[in-house]
Protein backbone atom coordinates (compact mmCIF):
# COMPACT_ATOMS: atom_id res chain seq x y z
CA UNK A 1 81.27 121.45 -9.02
CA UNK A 2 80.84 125.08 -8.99
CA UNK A 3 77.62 127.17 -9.27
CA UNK A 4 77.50 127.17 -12.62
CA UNK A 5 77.84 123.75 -13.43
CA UNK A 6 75.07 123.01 -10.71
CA UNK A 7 72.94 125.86 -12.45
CA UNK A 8 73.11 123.82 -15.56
CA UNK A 9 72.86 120.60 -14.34
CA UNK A 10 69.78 121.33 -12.13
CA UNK A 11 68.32 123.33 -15.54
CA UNK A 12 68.95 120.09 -17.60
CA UNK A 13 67.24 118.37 -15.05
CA UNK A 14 63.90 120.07 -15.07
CA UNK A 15 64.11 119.72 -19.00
CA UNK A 16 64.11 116.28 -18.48
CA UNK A 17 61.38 116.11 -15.63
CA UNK A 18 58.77 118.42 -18.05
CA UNK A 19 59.91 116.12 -20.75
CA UNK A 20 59.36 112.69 -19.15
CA UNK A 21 55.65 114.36 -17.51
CA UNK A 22 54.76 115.26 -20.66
CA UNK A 23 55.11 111.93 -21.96
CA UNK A 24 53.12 110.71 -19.22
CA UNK A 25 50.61 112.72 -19.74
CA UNK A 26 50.35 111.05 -24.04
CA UNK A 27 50.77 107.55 -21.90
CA UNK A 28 47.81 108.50 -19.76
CA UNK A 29 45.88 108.52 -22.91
CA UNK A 30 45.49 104.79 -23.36
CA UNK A 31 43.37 104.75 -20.23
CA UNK A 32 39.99 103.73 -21.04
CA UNK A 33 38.62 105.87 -17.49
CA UNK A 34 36.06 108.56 -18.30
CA UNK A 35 36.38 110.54 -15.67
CA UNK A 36 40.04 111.11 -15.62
CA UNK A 37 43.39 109.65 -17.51
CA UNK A 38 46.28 109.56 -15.49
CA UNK A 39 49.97 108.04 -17.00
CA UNK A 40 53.13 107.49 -14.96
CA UNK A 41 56.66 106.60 -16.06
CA UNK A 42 59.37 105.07 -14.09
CA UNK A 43 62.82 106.49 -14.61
CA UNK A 44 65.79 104.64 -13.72
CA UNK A 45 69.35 106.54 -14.79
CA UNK A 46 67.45 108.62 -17.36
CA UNK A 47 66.17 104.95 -18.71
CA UNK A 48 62.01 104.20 -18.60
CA UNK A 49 62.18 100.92 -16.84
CA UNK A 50 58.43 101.09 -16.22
CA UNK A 51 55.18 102.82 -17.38
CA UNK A 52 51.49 102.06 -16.56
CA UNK A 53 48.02 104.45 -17.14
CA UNK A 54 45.00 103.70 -15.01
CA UNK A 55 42.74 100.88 -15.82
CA UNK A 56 41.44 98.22 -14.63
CA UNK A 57 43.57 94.60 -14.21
CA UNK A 58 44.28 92.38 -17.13
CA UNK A 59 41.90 90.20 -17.92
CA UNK A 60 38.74 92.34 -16.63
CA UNK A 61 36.45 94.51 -19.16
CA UNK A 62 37.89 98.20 -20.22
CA UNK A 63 35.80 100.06 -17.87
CA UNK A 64 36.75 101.71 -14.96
CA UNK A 65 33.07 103.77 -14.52
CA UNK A 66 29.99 101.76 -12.78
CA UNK A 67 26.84 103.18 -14.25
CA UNK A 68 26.88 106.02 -11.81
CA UNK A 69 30.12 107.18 -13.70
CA UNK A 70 31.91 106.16 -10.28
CA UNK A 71 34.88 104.39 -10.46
CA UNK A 72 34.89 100.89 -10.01
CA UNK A 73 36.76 99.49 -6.76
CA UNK A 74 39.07 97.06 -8.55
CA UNK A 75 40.46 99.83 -11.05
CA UNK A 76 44.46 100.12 -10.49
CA UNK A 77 46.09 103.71 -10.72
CA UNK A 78 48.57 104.41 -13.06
CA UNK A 79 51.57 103.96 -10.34
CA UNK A 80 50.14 100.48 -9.41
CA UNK A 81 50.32 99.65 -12.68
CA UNK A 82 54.01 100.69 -13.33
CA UNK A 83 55.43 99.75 -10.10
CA UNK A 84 53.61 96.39 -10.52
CA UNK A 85 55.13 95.82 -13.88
CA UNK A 86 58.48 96.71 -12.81
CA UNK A 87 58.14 94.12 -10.42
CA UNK A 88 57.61 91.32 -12.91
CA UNK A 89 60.35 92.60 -15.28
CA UNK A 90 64.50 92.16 -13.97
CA UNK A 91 64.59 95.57 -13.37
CA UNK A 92 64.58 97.36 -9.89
CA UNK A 93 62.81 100.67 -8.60
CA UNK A 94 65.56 100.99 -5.94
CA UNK A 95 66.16 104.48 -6.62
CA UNK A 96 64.16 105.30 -9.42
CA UNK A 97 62.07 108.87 -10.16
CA UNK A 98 58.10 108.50 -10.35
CA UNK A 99 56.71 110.56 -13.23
CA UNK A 100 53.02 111.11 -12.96
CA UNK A 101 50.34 113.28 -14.39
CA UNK A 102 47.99 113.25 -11.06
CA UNK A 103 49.86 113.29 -7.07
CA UNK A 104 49.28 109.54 -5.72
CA UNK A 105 46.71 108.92 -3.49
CA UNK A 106 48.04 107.01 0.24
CA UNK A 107 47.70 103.32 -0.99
CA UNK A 108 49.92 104.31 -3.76
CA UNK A 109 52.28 106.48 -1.49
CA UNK A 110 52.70 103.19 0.62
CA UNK A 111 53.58 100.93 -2.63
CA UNK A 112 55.67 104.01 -4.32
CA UNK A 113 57.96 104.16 -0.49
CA UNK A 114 58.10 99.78 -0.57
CA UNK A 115 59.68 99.95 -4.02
CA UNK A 116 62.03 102.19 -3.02
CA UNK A 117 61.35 105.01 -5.27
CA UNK A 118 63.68 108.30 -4.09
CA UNK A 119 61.62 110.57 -6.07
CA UNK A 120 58.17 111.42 -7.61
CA UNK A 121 57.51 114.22 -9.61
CA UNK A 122 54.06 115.35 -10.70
CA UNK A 123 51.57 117.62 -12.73
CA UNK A 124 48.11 117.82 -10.85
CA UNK A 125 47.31 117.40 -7.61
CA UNK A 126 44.86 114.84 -6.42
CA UNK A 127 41.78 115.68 -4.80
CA UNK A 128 43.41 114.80 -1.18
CA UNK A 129 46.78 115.29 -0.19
CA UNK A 130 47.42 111.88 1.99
CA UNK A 131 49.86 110.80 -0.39
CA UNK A 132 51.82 113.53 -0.64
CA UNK A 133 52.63 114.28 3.25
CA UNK A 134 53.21 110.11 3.63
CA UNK A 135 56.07 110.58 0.85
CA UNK A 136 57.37 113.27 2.30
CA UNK A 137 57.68 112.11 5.87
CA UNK A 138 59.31 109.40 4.40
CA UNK A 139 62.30 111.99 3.16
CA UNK A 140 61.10 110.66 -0.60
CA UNK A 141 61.64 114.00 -2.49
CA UNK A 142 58.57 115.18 -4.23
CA UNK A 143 57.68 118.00 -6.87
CA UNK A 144 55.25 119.37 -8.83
CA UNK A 145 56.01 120.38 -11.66
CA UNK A 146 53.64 122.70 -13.95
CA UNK A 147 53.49 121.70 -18.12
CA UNK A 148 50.94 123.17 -19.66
């Protein structure tokens, strides 16, 4: 491939990472948290084979904020949620690209490395950067990527 083709190729790519943030960012919106509304997509062969928004489990009430507006302990991040639901469809993460509004936190880190997602691509950073340095000592690529 020469340098051109890799120049367009790696400028079609970041089309397609603002564009598939972006849209996690709308998904995010069907979180019922307060505080903050966070949306991830899980990207298989330029295919969404997953998605998920923070929230609490299925079956529980619609509110992730205790009455000190703190979340509650049982609410799942928007990862969890997708890489969970992956899980009980016949697809497979093995290789997949994490899109998510907000940087994962450690516990999601360790789910996002056990699913054997290559790849996670992000908006915001999280308050603590745990996640982030676990991924990458894993060699899982990661990126922020500004949209707004």
């Amino acid at each position: 491939m020469s340098e051109l083709e890799k120049n367009i190729s790696a400028n079609k790519q970041r089309q397609f990472d603002k564009s598939y943030l972006q849209m996690a960012r709308i998904w995010g919106k069907n979180s019922y948290c307060k505080r903050r509304q966070v949306g991830a997509l899980l990207v298989k062969d330029r295919i969404i084979i997953s998605d998920g928004y923070n929230g609490t489990p299925s079956g529980f009430e619609n509110e992730c904020e205790d009455d000190d507006n703190k979340t509650k302990p049982y609410v799942l991040h928007a990862e969890a949620n997708a890489i969970t639901k992956v899980a009980k469809s016949n697809n497979s993460s093995e290789g997949a690209t994490l899109y998510i509004t907000t940087s994962p936190c450690v516990e999601c880190a360790k789910l996002i490395i056990q699913a054997g997602i290559r790849r996670v691509v992000f908006a915001d950073h999280y308050h603590c950067a745990d996640g982030v340095s676990l991924l990458e000592r894993t060699g899982i690529k990661v990126e922020q990527i500004n949209i707004d």
